[in-house]
C-alpha atoms as a PDB file:
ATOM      1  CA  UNK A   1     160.682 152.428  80.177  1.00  0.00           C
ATOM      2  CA  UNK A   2     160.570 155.921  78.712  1.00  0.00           C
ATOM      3  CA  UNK A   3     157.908 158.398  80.406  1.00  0.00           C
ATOM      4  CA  UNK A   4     155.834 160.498  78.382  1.00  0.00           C
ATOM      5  CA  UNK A   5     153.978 163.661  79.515  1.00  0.00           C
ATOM      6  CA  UNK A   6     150.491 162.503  79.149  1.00  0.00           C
ATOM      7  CA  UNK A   7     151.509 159.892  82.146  1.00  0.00           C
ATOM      8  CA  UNK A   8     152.068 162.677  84.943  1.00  0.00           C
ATOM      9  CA  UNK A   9     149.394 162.707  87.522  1.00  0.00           C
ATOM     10  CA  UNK A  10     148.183 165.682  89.823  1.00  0.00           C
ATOM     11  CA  UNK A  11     150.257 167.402  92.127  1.00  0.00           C
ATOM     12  CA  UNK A  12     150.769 165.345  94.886  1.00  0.00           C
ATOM     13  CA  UNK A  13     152.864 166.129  98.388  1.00  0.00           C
ATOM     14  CA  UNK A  14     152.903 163.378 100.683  1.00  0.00           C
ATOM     15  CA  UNK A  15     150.545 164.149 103.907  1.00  0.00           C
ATOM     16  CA  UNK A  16     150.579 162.903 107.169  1.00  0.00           C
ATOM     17  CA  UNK A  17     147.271 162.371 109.391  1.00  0.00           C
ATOM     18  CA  UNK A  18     148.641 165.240 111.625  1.00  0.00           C
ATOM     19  CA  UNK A  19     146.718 164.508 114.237  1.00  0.00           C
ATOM     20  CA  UNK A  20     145.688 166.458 117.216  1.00  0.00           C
ATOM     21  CA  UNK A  21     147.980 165.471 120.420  1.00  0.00           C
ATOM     22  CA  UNK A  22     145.436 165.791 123.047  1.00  0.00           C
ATOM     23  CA  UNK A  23     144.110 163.348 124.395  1.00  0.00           C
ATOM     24  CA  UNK A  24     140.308 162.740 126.692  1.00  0.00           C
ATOM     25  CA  UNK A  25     140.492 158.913 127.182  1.00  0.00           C
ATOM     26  CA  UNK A  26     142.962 156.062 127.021  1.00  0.00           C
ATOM     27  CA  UNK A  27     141.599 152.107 126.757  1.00  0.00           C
ATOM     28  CA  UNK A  28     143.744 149.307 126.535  1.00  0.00           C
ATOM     29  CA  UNK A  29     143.295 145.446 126.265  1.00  0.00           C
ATOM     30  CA  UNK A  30     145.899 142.949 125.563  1.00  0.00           C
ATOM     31  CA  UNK A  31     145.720 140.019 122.407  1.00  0.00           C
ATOM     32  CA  UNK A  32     148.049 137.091 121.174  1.00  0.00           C
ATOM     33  CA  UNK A  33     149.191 138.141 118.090  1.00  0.00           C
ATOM     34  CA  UNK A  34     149.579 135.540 115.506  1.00  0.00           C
ATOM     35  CA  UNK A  35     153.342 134.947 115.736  1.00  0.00           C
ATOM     36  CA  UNK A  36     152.816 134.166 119.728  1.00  0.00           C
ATOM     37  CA  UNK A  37     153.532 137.436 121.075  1.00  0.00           C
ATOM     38  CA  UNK A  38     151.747 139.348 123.591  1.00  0.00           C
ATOM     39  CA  UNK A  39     151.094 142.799 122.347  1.00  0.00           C
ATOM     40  CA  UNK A  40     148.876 146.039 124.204  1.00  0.00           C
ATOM     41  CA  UNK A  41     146.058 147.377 121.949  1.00  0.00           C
ATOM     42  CA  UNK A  42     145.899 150.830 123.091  1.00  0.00           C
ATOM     43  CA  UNK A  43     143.852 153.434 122.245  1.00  0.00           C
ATOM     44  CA  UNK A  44     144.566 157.152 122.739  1.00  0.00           C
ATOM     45  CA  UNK A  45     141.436 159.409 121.616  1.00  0.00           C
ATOM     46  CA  UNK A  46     142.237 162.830 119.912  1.00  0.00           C
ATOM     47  CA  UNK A  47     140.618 165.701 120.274  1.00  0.00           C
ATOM     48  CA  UNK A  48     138.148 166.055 117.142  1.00  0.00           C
ATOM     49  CA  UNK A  49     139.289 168.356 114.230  1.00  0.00           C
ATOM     50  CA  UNK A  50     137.315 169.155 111.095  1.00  0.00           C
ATOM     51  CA  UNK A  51     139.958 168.698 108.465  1.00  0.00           C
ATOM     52  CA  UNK A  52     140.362 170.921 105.063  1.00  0.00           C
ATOM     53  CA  UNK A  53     137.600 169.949 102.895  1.00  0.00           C
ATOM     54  CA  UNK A  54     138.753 169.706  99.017  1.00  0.00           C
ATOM     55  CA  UNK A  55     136.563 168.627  96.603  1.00  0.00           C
ATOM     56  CA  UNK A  56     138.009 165.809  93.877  1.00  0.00           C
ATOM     57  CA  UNK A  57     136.578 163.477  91.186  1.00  0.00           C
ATOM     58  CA  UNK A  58     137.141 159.683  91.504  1.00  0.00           C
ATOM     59  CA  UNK A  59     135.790 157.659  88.446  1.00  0.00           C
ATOM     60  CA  UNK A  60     137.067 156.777  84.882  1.00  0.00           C
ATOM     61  CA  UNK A  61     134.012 157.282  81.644  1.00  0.00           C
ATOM     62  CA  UNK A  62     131.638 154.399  81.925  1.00  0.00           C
ATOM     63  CA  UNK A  63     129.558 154.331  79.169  1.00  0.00           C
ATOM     64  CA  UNK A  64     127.110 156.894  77.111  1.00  0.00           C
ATOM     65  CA  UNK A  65     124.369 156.736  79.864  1.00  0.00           C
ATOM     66  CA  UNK A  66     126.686 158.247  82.497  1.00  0.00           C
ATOM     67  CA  UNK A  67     128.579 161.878  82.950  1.00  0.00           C
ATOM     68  CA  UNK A  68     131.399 160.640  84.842  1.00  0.00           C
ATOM     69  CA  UNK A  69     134.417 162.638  84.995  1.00  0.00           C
ATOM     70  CA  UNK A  70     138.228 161.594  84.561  1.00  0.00           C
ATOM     71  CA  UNK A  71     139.546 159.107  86.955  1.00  0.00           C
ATOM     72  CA  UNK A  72     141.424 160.381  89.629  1.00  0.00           C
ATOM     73  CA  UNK A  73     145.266 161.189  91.184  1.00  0.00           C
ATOM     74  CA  UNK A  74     147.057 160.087  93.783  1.00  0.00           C
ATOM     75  CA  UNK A  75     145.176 161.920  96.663  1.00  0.00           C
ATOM     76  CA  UNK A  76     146.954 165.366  98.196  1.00  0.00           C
ATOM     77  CA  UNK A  77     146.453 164.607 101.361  1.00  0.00           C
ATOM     78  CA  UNK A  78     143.639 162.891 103.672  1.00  0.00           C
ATOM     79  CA  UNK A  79     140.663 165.499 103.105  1.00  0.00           C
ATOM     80  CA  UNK A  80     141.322 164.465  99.720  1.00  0.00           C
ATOM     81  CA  UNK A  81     141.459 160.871  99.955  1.00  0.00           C
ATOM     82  CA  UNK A  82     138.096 160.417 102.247  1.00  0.00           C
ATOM     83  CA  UNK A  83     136.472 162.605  98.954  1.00  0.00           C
ATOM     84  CA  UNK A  84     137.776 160.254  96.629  1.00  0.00           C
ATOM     85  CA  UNK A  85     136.727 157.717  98.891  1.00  0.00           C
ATOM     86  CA  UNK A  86     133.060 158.854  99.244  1.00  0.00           C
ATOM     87  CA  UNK A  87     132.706 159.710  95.190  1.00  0.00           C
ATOM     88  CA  UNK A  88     134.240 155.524  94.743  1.00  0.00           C
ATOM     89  CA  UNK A  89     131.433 154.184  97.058  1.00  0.00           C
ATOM     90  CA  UNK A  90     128.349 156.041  95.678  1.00  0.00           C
ATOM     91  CA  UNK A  91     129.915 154.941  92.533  1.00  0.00           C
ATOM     92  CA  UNK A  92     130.046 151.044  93.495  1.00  0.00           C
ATOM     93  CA  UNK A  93     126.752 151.238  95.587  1.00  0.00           C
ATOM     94  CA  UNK A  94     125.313 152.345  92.454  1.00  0.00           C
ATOM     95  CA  UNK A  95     126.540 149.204  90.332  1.00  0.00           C
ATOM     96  CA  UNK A  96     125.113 147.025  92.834  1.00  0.00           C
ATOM     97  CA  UNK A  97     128.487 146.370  95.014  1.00  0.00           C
ATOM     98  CA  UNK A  98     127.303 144.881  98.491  1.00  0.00           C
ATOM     99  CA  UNK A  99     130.222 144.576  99.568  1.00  0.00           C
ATOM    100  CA  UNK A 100     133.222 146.956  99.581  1.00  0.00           C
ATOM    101  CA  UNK A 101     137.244 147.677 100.739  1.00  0.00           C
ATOM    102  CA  UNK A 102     138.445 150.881 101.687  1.00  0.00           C
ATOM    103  CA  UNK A 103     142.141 150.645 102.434  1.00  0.00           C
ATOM    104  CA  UNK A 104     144.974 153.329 102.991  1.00  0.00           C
ATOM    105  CA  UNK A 105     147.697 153.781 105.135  1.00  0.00           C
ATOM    106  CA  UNK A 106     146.788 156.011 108.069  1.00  0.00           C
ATOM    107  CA  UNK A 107     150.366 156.846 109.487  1.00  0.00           C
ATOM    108  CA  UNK A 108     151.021 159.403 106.608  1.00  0.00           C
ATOM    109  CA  UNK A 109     149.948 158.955 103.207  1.00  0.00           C
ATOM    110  CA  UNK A 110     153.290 157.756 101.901  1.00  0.00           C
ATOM    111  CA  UNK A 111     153.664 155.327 104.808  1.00  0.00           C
ATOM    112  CA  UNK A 112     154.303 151.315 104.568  1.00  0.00           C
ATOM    113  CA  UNK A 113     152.778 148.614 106.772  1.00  0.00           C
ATOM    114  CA  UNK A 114     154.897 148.763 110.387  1.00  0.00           C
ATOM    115  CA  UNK A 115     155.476 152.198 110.244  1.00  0.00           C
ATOM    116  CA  UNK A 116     152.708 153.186 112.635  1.00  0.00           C
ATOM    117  CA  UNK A 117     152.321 151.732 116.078  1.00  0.00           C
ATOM    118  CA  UNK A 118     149.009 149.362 115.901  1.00  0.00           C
ATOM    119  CA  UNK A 119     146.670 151.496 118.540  1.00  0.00           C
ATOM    120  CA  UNK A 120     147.695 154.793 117.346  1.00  0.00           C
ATOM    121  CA  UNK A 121     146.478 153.753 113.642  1.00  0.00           C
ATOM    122  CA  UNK A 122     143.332 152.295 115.185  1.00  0.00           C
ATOM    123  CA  UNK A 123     143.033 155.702 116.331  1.00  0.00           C
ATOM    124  CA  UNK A 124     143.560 157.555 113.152  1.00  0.00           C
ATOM    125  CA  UNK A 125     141.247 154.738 111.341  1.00  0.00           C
ATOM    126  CA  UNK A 126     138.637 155.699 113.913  1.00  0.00           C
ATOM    127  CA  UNK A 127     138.490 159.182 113.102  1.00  0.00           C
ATOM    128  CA  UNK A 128     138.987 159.273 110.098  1.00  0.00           C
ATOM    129  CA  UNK A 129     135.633 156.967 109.708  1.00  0.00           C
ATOM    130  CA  UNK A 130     133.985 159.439 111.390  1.00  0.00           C
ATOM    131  CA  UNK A 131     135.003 162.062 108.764  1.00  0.00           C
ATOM    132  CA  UNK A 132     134.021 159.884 106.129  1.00  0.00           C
ATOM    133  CA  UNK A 133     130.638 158.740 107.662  1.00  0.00           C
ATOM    134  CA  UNK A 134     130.293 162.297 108.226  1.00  0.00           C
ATOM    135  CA  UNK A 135     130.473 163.002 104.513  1.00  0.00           C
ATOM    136  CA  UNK A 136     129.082 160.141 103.130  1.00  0.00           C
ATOM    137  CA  UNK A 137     126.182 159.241 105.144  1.00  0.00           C
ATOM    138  CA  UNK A 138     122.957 161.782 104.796  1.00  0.00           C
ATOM    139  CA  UNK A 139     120.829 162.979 107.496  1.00  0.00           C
ATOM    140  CA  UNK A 140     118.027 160.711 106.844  1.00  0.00           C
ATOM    141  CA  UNK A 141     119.894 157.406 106.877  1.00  0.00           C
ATOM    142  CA  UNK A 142     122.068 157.780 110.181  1.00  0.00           C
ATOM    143  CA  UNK A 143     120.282 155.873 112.209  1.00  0.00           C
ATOM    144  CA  UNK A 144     120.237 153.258 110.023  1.00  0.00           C
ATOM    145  CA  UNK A 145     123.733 152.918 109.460  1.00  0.00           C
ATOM    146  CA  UNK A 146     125.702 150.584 111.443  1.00  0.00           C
ATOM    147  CA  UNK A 147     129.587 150.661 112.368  1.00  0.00           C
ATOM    148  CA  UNK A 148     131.687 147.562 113.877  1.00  0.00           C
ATOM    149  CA  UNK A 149     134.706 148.270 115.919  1.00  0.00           C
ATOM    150  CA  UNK A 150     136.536 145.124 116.840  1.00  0.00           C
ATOM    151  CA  UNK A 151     135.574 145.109 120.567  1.00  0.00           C
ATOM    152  CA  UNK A 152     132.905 145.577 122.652  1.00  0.00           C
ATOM    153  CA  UNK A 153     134.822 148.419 124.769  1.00  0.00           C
ATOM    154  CA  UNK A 154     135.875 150.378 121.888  1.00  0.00           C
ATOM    155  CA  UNK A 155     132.228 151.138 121.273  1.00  0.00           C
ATOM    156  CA  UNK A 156     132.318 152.727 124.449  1.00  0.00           C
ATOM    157  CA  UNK A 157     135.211 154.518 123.892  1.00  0.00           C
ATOM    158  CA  UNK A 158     134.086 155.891 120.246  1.00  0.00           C
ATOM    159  CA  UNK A 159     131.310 157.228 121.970  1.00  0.00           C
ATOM    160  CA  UNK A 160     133.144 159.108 124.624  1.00  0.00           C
ATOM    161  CA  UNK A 161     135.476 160.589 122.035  1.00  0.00           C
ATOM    162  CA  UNK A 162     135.339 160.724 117.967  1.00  0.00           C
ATOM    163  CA  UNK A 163     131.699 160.074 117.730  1.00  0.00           C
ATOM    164  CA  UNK A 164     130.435 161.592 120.726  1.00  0.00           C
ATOM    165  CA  UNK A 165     127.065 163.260 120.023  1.00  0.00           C
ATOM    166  CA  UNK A 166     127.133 160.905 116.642  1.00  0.00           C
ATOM    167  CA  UNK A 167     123.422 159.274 115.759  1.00  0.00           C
ATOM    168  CA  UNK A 168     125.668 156.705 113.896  1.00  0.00           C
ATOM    169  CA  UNK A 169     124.854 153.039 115.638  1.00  0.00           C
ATOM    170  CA  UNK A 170     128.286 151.650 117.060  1.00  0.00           C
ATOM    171  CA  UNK A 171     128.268 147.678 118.058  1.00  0.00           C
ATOM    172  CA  UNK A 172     131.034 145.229 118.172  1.00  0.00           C
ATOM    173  CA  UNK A 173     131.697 142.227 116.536  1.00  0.00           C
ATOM    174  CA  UNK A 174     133.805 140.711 119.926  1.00  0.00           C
ATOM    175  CA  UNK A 175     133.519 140.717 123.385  1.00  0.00           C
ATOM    176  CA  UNK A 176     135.855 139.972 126.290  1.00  0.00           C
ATOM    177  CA  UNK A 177     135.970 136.735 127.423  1.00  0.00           C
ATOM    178  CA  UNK A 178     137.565 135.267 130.992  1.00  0.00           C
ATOM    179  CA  UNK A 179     140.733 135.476 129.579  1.00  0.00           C
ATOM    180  CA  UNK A 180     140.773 138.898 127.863  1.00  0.00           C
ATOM    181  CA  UNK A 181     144.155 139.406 128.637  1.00  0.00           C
ATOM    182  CA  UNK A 182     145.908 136.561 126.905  1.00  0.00           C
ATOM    183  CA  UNK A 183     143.582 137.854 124.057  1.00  0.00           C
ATOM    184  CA  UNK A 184     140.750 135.408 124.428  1.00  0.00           C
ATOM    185  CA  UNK A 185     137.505 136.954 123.302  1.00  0.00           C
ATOM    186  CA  UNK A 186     134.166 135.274 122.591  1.00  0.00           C
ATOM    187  CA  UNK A 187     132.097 135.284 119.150  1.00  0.00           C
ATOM    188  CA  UNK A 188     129.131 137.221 118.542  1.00  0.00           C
ATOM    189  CA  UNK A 189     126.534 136.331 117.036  1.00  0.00           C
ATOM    190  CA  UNK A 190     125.756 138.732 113.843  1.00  0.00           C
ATOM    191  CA  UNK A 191     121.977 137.973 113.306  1.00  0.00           C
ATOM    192  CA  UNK A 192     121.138 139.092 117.037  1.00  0.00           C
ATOM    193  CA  UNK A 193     123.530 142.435 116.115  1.00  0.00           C
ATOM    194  CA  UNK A 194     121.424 143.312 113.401  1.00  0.00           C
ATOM    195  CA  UNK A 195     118.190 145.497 113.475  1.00  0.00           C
ATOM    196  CA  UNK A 196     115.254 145.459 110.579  1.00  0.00           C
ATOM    197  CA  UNK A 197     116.021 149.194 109.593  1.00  0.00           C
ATOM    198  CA  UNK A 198     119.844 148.690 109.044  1.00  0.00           C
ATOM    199  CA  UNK A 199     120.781 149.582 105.577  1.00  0.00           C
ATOM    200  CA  UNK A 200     124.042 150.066 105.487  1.00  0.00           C
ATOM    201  CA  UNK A 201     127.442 148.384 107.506  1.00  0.00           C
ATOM    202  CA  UNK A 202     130.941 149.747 108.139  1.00  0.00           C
ATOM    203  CA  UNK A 203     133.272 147.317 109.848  1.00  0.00           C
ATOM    204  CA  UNK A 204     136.356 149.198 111.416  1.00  0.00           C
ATOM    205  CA  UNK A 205     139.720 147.984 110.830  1.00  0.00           C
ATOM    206  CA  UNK A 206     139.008 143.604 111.555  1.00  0.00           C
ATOM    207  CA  UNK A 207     142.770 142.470 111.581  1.00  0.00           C
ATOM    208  CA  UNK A 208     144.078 142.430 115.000  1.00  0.00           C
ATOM    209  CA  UNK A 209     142.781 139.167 115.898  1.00  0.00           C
ATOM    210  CA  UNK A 210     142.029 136.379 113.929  1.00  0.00           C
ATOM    211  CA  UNK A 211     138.182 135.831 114.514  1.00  0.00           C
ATOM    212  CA  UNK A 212     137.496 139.699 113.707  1.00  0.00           C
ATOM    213  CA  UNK A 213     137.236 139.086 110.296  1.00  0.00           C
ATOM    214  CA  UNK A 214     135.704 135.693 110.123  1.00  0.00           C
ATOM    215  CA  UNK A 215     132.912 137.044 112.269  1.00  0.00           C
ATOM    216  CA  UNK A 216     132.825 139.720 109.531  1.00  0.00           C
ATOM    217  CA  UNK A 217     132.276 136.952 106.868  1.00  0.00           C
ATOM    218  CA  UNK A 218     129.396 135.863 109.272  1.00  0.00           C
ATOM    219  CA  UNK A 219     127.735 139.239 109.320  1.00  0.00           C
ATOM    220  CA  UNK A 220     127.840 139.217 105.598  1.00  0.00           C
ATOM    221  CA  UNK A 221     126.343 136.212 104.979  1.00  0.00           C
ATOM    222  CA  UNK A 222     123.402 136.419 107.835  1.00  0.00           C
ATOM    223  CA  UNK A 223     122.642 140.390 107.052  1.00  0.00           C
ATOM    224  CA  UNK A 224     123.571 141.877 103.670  1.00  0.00           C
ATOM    225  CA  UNK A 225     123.649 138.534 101.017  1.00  0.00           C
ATOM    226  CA  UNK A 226     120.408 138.256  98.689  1.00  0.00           C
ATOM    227  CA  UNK A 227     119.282 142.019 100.728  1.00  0.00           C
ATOM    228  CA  UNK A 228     119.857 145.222  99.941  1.00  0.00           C
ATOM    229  CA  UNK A 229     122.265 146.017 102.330  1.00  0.00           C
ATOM    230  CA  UNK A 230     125.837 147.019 101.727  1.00  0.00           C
ATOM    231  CA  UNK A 231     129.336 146.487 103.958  1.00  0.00           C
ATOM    232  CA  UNK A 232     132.208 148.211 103.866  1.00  0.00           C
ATOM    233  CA  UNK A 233     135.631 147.085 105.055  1.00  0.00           C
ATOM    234  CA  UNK A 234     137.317 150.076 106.368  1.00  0.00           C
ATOM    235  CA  UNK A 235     141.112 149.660 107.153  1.00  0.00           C
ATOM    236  CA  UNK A 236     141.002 145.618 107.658  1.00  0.00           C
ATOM    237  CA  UNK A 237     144.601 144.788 106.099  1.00  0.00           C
ATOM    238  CA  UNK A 238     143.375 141.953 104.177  1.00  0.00           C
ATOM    239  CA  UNK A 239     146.445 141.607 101.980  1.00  0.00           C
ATOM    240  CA  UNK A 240     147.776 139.719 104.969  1.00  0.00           C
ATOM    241  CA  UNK A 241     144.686 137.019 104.267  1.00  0.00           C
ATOM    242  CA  UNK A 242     145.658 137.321 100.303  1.00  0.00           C
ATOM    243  CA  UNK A 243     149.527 137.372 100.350  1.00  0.00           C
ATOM    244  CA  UNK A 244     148.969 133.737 102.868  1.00  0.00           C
ATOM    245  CA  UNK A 245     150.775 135.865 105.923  1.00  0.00           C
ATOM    246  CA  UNK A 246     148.208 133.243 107.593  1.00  0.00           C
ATOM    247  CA  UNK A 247     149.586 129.940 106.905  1.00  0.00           C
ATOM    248  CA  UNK A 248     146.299 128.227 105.529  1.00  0.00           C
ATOM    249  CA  UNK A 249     147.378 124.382 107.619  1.00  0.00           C
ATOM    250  CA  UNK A 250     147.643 126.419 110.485  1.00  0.00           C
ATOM    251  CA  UNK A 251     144.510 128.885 109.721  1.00  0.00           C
ATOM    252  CA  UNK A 252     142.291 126.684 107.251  1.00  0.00           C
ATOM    253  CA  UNK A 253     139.425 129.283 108.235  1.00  0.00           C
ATOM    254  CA  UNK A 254     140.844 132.169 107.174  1.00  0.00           C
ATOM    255  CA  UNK A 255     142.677 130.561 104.258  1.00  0.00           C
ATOM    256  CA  UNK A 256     139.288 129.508 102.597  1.00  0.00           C
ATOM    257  CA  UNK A 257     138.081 133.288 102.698  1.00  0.00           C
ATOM    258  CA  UNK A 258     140.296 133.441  99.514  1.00  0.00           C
ATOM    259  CA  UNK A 259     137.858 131.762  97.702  1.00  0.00           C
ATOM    260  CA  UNK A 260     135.042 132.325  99.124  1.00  0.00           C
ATOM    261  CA  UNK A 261     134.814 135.602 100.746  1.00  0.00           C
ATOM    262  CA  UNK A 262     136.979 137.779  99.139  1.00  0.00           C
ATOM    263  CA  UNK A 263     136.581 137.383  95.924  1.00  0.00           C
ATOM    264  CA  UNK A 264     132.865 138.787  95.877  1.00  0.00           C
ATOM    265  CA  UNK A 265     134.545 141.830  97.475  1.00  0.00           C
ATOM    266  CA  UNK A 266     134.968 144.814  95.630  1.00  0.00           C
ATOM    267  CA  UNK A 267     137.872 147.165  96.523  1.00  0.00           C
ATOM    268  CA  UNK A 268     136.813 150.358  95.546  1.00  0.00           C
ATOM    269  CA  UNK A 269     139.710 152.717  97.379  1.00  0.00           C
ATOM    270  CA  UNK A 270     142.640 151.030  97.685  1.00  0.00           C
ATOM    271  CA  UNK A 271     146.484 152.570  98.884  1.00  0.00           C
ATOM    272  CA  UNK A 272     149.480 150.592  99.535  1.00  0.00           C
ATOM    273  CA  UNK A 273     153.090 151.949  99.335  1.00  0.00           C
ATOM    274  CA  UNK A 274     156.448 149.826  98.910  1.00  0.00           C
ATOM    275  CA  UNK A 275     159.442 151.491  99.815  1.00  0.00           C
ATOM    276  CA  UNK A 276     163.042 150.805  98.858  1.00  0.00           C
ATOM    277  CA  UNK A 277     164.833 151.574  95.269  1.00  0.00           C
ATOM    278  CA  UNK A 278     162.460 150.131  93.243  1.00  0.00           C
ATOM    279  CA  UNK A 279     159.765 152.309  95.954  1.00  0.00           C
ATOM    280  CA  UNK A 280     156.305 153.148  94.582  1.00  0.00           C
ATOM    281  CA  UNK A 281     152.745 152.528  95.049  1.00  0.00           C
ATOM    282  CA  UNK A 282     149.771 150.336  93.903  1.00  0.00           C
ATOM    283  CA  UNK A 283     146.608 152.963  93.874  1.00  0.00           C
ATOM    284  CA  UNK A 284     142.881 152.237  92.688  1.00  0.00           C
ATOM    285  CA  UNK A 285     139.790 154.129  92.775  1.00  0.00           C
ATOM    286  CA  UNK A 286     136.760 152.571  91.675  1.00  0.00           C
ATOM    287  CA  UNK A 287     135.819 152.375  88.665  1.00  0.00           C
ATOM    288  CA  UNK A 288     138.942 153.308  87.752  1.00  0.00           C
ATOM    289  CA  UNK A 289     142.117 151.168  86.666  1.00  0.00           C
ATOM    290  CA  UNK A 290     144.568 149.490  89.198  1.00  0.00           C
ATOM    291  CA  UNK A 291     148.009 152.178  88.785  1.00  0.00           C
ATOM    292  CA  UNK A 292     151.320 151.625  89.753  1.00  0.00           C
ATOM    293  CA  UNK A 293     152.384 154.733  90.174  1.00  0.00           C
ATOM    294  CA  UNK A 294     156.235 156.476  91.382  1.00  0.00           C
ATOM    295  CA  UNK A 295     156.923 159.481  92.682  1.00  0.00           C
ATOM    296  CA  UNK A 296     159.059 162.036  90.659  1.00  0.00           C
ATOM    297  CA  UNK A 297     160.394 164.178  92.868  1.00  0.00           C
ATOM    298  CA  UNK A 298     158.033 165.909  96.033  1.00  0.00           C
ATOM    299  CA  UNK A 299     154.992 166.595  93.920  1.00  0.00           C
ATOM    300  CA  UNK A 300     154.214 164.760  91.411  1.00  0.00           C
ATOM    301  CA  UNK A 301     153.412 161.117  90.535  1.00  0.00           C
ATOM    302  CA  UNK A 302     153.808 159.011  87.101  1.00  0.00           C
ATOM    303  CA  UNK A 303     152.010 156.115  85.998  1.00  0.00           C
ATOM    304  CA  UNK A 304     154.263 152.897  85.406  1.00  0.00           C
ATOM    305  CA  UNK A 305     151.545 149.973  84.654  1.00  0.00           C
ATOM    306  CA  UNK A 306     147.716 149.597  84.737  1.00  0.00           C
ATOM    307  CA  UNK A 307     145.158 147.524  84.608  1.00  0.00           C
ATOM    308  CA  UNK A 308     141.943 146.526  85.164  1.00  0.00           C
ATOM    309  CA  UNK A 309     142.162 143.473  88.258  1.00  0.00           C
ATOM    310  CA  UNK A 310     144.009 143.637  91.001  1.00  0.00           C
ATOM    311  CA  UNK A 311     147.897 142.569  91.021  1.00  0.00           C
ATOM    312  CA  UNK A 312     149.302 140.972  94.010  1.00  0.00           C
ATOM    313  CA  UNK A 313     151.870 143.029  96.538  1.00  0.00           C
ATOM    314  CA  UNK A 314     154.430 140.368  95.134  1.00  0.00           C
ATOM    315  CA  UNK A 315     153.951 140.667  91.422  1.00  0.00           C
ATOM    316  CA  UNK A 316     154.321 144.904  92.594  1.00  0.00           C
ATOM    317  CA  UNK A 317     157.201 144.505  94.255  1.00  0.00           C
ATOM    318  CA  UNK A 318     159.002 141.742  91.887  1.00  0.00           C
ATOM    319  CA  UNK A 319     158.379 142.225  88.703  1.00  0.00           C
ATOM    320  CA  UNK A 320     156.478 145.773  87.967  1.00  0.00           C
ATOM    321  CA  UNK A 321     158.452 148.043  89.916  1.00  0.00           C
ATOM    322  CA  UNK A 322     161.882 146.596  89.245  1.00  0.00           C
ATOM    323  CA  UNK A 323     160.798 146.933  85.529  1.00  0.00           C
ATOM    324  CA  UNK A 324     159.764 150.223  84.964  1.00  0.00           C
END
């Protein structure tokens, strides 16, 4: 495939999170991951940094009625991203999106699943929500603005540490059960989570156990459909649910979000790098085309394939990439 010049993208160095080493508060509980191992979900709270702020467009020309700029690059690094990010949502919220998935790699921007270590990029997810909360939520509509974390005692220790002093409501979608440490936990139920003045849902990174993201499902269907609510996923890895990394005989639940569930999802920010000769990486920011995009040399990108639904990781990895 010959490159021409009008395919280059922005300037582009690959970031990492960079984030600080200190540490006020260290939580850990134990789960059974899916392939029968026990793992420790730890959580080690950095010391709270404002990042560079850098301004950047996110949005391809809709129509006559609207003065959207050019859609965007492959982000510089995260203060970046969490713009492009914020510029996507109002975007969506504003064509009537309820519900929305923000998903990036948090171990460095040109990082690949398994590259970070699970609670350190629980960590870096939880920050970096509160830098994007802290951008795109306004004064007047804190309060009624609602985040998930996975567990009940990771509310408590977001509010010791990254959102400490935060108006931002924190709740849980789990809770420890008897057997917490065989990773056990009990359901919630949504519709007693949910207050009249909520307008707006962020659920933070729902993957590490299976009933995170079916109770997320729940909350969607009891609180935001046929309202005028909106949920964002933030950081819940479901390409695992769309790739079938959860065999659907052996998780029919989660199996028949794939037609259900996910498909009135919109994913408005969306990073996920494959490495390897044939390396590059699947980017989309809404409204804006899904790219397939390479690196050429440290600082810039080019544009291989677009279009406008998403591929799957496979079709990336098998037949775009090796193509181009």
């Amino acid at each position: 495939m010959v490159l021409s010049s009008s395919m280059i993208l922005s300037n582009s160095p690959i970031a990492s999170p960079s984030l600080p080493t200190s540490t006020s508060a260290k939580l850990e509980t134990f789960s059974l991951k899916n392939d029968g191992v026990i793992r420790i979900r730890g959580v080690t709270a950095p010391s709270v940094e404002p990042r560079n702020r850098k301004l950047s467009t996110c949005s391809v020309s809709r129509d006559g009625n609207a003065s959207v700029e050019t859609d965007a690059s492959f982000p510089a690094d995260y203060s970046e991203l969490l713009e492009q990010a914020k510029v996507a949502v109002n975007l969506a919220m504003k064509d009537n999106r309820q519900l929305m998935e923000i998903e990036f790699p948090t171990a460095g921007l040109g990082s690949v699943p398994g590259d970070g270590e699970g609670g350190i990029e629980m960590t870096e997810s939880m920050q970096l929500i509160r830098e994007f909360c802290d951008r795109f939520v306004s004064p007047e509509k804190v309060t009624r603005t609602r985040i998930f974390f996975p567990e009940a005692n990771e509310v408590d220790f977001a509010r010791q540490s990254v959102f400490s002093g935060s108006s931002l409501k924190l709740d849980y979608l789990t809770k420890p059960s008897f057997f917490e440490d065989f990773g056990f936990v009990e359901k919630v139920k949504m519709s007693d989570r949910v207050k009249t003045e909520d307008e707006l849902f962020l659920v933070a990174y729902p993957y590490f156990n299976v009933n995170e993201i079916l109770v997320v499902e729940e909350l969607y269907k009891e609180a935001v459909l046929n309202t005028d609510r909106k949920l964002i996923i933030f950081n819940g890895e479901l390409d695992r649910i769309r790739s079938g990394y959860y065999p659907p005989f052996f998780y029919p639940k989660l199996g028949a979000l794939t037609k259900t569930f996910l498909p009135m999802m919109e994913t408005v920010y969306y990073i996920h790098n494959f490495k390897g000769r044939n390396g590059g990486t699947l980017f989309r920011c809404y409204p804006g085309p899904w790219k397939v995009l390479r690196r050429v040399g440290t600082r810039k990108y080019v544009c291989l394939h677009q279009q406008n639904s998403m591929p799957s990781l496979k079709e990336v990895a098998l037949e775009i990439l090796p193509s181009a």
